[in-house]
C-alpha atoms as a PDB file:
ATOM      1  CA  UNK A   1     181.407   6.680-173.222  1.00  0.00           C
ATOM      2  CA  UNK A   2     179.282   9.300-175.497  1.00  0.00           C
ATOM      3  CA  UNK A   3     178.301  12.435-173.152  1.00  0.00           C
ATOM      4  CA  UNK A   4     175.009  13.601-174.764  1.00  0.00           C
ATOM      5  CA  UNK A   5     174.571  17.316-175.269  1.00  0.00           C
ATOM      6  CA  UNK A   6     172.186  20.068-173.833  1.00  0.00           C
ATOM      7  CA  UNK A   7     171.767  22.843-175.571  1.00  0.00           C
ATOM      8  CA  UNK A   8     169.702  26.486-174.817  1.00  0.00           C
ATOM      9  CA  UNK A   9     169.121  28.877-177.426  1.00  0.00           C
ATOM     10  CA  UNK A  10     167.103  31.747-177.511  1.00  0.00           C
ATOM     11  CA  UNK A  11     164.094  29.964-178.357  1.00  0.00           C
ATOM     12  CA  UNK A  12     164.837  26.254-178.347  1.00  0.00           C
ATOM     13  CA  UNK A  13     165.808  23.727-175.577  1.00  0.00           C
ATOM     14  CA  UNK A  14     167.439  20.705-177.333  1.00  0.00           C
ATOM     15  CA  UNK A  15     168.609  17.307-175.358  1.00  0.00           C
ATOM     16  CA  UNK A  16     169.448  14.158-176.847  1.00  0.00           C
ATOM     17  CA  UNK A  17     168.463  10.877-175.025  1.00  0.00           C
ATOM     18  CA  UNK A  18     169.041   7.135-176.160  1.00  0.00           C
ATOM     19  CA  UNK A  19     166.230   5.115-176.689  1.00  0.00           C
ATOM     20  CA  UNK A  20     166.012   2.503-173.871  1.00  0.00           C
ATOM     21  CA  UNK A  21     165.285  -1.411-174.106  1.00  0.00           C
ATOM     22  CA  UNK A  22     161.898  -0.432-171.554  1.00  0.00           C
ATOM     23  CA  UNK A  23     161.259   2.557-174.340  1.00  0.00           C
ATOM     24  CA  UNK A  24     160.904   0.039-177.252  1.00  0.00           C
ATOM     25  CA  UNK A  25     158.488  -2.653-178.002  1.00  0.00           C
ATOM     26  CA  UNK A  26     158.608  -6.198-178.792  1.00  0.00           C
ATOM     27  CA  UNK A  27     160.045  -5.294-182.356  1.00  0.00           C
ATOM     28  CA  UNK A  28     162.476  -3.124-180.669  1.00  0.00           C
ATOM     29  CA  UNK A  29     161.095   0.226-182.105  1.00  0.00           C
ATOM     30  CA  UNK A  30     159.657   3.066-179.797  1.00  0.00           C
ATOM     31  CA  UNK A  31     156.885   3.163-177.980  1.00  0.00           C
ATOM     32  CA  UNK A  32     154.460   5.802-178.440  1.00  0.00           C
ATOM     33  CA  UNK A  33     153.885   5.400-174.893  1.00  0.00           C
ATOM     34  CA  UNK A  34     157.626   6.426-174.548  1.00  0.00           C
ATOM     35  CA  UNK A  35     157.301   9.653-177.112  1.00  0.00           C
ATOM     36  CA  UNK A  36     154.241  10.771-174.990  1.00  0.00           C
ATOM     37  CA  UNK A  37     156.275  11.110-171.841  1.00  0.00           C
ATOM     38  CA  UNK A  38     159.048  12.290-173.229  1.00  0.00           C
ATOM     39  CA  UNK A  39     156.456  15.650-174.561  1.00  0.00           C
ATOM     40  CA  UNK A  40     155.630  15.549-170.955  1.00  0.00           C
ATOM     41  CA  UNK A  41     158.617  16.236-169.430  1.00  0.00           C
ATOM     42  CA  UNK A  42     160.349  17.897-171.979  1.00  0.00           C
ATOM     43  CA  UNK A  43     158.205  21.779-171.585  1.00  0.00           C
ATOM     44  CA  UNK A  44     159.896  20.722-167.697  1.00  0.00           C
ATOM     45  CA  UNK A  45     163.504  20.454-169.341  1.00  0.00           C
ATOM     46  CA  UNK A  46     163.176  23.931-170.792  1.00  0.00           C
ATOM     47  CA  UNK A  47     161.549  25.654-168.519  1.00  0.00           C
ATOM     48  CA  UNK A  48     164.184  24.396-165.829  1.00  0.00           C
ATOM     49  CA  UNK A  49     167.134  25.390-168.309  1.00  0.00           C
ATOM     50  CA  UNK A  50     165.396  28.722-168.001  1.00  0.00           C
ATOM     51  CA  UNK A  51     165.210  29.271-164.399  1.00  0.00           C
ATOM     52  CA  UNK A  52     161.762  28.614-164.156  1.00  0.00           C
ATOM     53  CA  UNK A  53     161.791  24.901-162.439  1.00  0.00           C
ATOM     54  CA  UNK A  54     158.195  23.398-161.500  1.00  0.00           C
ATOM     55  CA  UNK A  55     158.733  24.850-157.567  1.00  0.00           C
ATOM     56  CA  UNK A  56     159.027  28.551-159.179  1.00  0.00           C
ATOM     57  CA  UNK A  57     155.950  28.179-161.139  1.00  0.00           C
ATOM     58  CA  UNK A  58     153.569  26.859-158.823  1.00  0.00           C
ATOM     59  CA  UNK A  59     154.605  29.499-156.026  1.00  0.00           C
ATOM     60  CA  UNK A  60     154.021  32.243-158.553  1.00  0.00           C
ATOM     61  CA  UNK A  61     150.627  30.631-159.130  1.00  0.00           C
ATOM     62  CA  UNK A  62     151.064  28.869-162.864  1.00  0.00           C
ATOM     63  CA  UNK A  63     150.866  25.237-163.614  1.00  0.00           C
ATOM     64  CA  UNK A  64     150.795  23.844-167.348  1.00  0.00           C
ATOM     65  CA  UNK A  65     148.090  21.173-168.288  1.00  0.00           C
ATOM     66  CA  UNK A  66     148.541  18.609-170.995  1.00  0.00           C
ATOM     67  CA  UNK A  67     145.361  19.317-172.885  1.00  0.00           C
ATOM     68  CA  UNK A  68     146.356  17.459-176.566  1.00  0.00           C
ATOM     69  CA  UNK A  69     148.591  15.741-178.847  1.00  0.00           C
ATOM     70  CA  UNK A  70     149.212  15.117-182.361  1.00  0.00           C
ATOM     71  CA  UNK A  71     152.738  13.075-183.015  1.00  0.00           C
ATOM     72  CA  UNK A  72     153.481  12.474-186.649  1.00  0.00           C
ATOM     73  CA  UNK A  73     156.286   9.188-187.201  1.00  0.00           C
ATOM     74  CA  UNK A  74     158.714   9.849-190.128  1.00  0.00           C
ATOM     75  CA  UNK A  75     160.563   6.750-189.209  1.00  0.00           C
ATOM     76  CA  UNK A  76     159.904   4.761-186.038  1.00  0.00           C
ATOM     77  CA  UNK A  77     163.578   4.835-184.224  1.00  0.00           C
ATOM     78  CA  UNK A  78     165.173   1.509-182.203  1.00  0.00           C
ATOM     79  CA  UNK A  79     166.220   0.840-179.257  1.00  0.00           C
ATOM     80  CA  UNK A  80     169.481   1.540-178.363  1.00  0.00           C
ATOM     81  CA  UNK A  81     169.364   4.813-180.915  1.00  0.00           C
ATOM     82  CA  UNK A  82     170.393   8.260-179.609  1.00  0.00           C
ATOM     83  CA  UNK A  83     167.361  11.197-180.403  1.00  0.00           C
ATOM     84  CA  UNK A  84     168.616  14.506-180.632  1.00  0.00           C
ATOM     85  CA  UNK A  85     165.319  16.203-178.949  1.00  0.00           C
ATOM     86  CA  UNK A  86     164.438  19.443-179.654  1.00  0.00           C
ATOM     87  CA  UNK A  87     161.405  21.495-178.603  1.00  0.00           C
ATOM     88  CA  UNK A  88     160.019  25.228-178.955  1.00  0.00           C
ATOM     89  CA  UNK A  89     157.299  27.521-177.439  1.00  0.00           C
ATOM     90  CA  UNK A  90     154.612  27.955-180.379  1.00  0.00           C
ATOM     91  CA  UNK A  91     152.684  30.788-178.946  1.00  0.00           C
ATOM     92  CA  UNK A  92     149.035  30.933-177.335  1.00  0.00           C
ATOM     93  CA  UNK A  93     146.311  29.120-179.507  1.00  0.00           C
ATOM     94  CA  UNK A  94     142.865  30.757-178.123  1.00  0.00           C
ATOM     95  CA  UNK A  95     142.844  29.567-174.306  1.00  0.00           C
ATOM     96  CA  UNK A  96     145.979  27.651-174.766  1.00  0.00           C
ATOM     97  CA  UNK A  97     149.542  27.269-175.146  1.00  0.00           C
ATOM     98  CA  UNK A  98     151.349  25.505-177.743  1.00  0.00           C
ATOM     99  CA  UNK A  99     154.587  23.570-177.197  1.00  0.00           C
ATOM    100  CA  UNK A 100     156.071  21.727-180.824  1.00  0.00           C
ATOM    101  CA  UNK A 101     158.985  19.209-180.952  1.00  0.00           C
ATOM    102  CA  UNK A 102     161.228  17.576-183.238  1.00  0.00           C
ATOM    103  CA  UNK A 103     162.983  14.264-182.742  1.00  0.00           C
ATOM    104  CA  UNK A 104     166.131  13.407-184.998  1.00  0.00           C
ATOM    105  CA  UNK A 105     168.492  10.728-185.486  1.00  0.00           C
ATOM    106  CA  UNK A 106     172.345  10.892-184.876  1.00  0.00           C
ATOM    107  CA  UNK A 107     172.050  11.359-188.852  1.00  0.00           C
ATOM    108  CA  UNK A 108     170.216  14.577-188.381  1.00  0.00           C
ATOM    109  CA  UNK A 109     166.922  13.042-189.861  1.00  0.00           C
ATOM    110  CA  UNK A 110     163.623  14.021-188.965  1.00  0.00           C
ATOM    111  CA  UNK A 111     162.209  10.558-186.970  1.00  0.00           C
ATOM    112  CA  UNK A 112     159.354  12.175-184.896  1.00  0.00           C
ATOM    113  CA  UNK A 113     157.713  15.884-184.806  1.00  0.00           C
ATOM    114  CA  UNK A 114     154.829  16.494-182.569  1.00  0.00           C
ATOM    115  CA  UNK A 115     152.560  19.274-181.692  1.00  0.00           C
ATOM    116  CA  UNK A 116     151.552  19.732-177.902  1.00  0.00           C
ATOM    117  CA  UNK A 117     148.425  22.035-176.493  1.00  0.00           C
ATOM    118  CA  UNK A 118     148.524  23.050-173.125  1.00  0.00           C
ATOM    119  CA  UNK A 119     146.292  24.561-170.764  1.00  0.00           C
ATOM    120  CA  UNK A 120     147.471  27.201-167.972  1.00  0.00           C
ATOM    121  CA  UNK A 121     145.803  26.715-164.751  1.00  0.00           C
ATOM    122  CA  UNK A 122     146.284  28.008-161.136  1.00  0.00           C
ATOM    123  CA  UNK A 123     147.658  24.958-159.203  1.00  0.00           C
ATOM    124  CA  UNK A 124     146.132  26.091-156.111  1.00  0.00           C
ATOM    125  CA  UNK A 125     142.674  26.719-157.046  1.00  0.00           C
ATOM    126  CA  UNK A 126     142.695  24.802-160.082  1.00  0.00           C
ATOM    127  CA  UNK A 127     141.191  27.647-162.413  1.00  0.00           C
ATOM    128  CA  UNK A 128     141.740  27.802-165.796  1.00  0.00           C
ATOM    129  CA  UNK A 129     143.665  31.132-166.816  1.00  0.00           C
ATOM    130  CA  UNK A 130     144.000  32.488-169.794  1.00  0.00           C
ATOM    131  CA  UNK A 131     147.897  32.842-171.491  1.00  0.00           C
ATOM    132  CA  UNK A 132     147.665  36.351-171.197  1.00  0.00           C
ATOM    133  CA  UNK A 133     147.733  35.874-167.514  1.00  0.00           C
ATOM    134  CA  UNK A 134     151.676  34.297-167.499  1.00  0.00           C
ATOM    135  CA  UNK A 135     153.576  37.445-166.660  1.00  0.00           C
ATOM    136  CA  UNK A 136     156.761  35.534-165.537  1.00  0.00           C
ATOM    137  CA  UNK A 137     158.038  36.094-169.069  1.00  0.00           C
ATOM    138  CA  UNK A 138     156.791  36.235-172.463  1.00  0.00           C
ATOM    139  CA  UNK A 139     155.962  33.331-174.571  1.00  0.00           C
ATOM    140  CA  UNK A 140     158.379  31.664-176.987  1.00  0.00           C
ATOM    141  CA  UNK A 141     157.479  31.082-180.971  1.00  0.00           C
ATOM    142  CA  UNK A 142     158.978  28.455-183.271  1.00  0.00           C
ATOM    143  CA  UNK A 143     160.585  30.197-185.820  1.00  0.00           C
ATOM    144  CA  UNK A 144     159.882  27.171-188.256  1.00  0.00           C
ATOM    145  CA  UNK A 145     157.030  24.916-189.668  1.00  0.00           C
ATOM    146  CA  UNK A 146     156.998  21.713-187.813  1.00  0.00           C
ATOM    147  CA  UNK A 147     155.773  18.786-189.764  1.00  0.00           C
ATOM    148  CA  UNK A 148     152.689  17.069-187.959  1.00  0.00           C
ATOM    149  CA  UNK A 149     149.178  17.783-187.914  1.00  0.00           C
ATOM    150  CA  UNK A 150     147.505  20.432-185.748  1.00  0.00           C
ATOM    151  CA  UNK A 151     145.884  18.994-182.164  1.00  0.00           C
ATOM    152  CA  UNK A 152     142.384  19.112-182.698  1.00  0.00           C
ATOM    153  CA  UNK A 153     139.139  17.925-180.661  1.00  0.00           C
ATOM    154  CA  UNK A 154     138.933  13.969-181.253  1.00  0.00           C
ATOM    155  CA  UNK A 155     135.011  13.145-181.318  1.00  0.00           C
ATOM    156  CA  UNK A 156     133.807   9.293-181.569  1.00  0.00           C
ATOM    157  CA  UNK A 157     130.724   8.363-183.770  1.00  0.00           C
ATOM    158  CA  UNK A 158     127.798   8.372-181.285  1.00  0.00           C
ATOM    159  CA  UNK A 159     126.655   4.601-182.712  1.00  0.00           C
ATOM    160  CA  UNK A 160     128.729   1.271-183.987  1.00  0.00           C
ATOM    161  CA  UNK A 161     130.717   1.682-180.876  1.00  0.00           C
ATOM    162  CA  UNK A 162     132.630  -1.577-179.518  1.00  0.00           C
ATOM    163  CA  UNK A 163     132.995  -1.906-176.109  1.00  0.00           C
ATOM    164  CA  UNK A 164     136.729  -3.442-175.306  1.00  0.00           C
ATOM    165  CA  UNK A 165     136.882  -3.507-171.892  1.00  0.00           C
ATOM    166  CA  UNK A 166     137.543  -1.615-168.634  1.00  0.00           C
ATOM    167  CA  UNK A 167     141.181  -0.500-167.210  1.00  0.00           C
ATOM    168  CA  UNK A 168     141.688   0.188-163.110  1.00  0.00           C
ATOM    169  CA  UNK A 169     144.030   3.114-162.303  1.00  0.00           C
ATOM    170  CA  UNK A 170     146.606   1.078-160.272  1.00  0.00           C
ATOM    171  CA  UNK A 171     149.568   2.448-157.800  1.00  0.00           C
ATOM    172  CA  UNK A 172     152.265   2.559-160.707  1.00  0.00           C
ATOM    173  CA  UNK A 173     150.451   4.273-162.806  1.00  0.00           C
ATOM    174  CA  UNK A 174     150.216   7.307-161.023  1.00  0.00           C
ATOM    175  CA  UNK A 175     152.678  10.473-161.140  1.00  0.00           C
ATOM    176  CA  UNK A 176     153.756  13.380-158.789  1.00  0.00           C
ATOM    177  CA  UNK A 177     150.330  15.362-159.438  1.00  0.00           C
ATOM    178  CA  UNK A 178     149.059  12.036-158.609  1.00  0.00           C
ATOM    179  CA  UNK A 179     146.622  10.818-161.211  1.00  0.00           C
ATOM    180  CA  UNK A 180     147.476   8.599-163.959  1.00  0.00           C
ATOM    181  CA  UNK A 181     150.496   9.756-166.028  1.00  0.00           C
ATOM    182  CA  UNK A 182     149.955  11.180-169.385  1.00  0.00           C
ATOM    183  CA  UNK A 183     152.489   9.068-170.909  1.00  0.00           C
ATOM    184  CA  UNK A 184     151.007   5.823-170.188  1.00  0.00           C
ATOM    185  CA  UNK A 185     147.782   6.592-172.154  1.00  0.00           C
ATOM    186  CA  UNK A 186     149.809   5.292-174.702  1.00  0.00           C
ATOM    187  CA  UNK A 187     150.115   1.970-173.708  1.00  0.00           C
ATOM    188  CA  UNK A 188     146.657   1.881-172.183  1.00  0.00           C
ATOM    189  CA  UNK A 189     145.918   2.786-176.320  1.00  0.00           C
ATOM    190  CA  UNK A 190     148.004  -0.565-177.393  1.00  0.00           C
ATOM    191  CA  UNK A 191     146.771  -2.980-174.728  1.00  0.00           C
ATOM    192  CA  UNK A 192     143.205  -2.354-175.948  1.00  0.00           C
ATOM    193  CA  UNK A 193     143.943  -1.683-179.882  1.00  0.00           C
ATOM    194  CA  UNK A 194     142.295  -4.863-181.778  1.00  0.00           C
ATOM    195  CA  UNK A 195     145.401  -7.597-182.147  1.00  0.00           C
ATOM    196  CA  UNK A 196     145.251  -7.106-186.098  1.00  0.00           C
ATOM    197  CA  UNK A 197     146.067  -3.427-185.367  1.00  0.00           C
ATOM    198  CA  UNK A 198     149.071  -3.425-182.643  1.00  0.00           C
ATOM    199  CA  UNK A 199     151.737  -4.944-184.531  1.00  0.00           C
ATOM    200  CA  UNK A 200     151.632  -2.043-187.389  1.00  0.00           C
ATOM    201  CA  UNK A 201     153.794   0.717-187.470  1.00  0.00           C
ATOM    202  CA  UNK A 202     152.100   3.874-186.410  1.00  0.00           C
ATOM    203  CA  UNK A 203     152.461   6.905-188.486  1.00  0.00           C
ATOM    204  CA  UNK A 204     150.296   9.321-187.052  1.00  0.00           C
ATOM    205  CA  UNK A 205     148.703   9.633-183.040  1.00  0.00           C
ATOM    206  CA  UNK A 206     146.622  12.161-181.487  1.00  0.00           C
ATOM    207  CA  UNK A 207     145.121  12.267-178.220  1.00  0.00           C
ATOM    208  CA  UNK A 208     142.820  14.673-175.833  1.00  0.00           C
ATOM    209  CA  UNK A 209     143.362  14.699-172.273  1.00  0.00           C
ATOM    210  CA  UNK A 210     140.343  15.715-170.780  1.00  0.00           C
ATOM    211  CA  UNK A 211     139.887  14.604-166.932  1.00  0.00           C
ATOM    212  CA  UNK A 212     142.116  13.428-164.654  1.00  0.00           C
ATOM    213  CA  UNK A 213     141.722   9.700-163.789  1.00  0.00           C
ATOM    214  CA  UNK A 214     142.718   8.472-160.065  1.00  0.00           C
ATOM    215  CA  UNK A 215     144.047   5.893-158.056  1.00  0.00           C
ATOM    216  CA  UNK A 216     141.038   3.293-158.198  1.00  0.00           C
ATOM    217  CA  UNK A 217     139.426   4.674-160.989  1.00  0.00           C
ATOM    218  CA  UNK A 218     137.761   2.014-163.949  1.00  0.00           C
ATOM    219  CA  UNK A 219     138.444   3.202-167.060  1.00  0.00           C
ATOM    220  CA  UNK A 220     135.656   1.988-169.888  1.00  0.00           C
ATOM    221  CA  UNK A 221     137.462   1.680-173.031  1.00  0.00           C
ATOM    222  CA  UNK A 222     135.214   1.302-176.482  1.00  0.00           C
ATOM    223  CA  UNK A 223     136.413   2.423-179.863  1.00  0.00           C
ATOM    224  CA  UNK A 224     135.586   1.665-183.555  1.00  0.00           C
ATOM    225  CA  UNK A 225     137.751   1.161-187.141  1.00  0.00           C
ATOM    226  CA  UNK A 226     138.575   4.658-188.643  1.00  0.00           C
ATOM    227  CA  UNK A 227     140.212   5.132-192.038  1.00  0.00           C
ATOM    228  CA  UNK A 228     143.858   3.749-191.553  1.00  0.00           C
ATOM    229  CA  UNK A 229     143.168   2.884-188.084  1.00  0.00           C
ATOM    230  CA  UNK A 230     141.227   3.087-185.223  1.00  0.00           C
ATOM    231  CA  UNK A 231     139.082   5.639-182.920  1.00  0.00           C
ATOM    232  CA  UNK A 232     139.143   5.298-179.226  1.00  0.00           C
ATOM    233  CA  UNK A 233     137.890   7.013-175.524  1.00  0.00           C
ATOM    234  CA  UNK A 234     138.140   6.037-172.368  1.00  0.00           C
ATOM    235  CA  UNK A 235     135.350   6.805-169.505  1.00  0.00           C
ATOM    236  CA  UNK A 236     135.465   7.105-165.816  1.00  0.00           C
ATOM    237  CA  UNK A 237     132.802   7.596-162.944  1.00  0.00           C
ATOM    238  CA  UNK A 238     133.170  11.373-163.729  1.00  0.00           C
ATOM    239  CA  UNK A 239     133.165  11.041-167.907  1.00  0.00           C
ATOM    240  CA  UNK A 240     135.424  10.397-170.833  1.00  0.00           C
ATOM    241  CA  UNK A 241     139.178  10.842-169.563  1.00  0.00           C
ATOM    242  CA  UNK A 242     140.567  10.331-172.847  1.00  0.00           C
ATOM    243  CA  UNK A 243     139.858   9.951-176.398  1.00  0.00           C
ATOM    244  CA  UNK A 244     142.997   8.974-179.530  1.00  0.00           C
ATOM    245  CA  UNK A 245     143.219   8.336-183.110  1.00  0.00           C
ATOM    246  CA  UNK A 246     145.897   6.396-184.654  1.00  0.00           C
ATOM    247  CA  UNK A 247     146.937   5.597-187.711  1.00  0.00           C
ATOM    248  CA  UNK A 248     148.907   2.417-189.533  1.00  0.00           C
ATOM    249  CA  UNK A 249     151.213   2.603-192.035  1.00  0.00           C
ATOM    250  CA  UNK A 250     148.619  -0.463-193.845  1.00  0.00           C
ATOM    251  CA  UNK A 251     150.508  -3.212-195.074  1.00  0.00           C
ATOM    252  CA  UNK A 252     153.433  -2.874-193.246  1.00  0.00           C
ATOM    253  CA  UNK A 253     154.937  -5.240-191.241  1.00  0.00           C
ATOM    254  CA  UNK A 254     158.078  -5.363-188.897  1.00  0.00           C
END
């Protein structure tokens, strides 16, 4: 039986974690479904190994907000593989935070690096505060260049817009903040990709969060062919919840 290590540094938490049969798709590689939760819980991981578990933070007034996400694929890992993941503090961007990951095999090479915006909020009274504002300690900065695009605002052409369908917010979908979990944007993404497109490998994704979608909530899905791949946003009652870009690895097949 392999024990998997932890490790805290002064600036890194690092964890590895085997890729698991519900991780992977049909051609046994991950998910990015799965990589998105994993950049969700992962900020948790550290700040826990730090002392400063989810219960500290919200009584001192703080609660981190998944704003965006840009996830670059150096090779898409199996099921069954163990991921050495390691993630950093970048520093404040503007009104946000940054969080930046790498994901490597038992080889040591670079599979996954991703790039993570997040916005710092009072969980109470659900303002917006600015970094400057975190006073429980000060924030981390990768001391390295991580290999994956910035997160940047993902805008959809206003015209030659197909409309693919609608998606209810159901029960399992839902996580302890209780709205729909960030991670499973990701497969939302898939389910409503045209066919042609989901069996390619993916070698870049980005996504914006931008409102929370509910329990009984209809998500309207359209999207439209970008360069490589494909442009997509989702819509509720209250506006657009999400919008992603991916991007194929053309003429690729698994």
């Amino acid at each position: 039986m392999q024990a998997f290590k932890q490790i805290l540094t002064e600036d890194m938490y690092s964890r590895q974690e085997q890729l698991t049969f519900w991780d992977c798709d049909k051609f046994m590689r991950v998910r990015p479904a799965a990589i998105l939760s994993k950049i969700a819980v992962f900020g948790g991981y550290h700040y826990d190994a730090l002392g400063y578990p989810r219960e500290r933070l919200m009584e001192a007034g703080f609660v981190f907000l998944l704003s965006r996400i840009a996830v670059k694929f150096h090779r898409l890992p199996c099921s069954g593989e163990v991921l050495t993941v390691n993630t950093w503090e970048n520093g404040a961007k503007g009104a946000q935070v940054q969080r930046v990951f790498e994901m490597l095999d038992e080889e040591g090479r670079l599979c996954i690096s991703a790039k993570s915006d997040w916005v710092l909020a009072d969980p109470h009274s659900h303002k917006m505060l600015r970094p400057s504002a975190f006073t429980l300690r000060e924030l981390g900065k990768c001391p390295k260049e991580i290999d994956c695009p910035e997160p940047k605002k993902i805008v959809l052409p206003k015209e030659g817009l197909t409309d693919l369908g609608s998606r209810k917010v159901v029960w399992s979908d839902l996580d302890g903040n209780g709205h729909l979990f960030s991670g499973n944007y990701g497969d939302i993404v898939w389910d409503y990709l045209p066919a042609e497109l989901q069996p390619l490998p993916c070698r870049e994704f980005a996504i914006n969060y931008s409102r929370e979608a509910m329990l009984g909530d209809n998500i309207s899905i359209r999207g439209c062919s970008a360069e490589n791949g494909y442009l997509m946003e989702g819509a509720g009652a209250n506006g657009v919840c999400f919008t992603a870009r991916c991007t194929f690895a053309v003429g690729e097949t698994y």
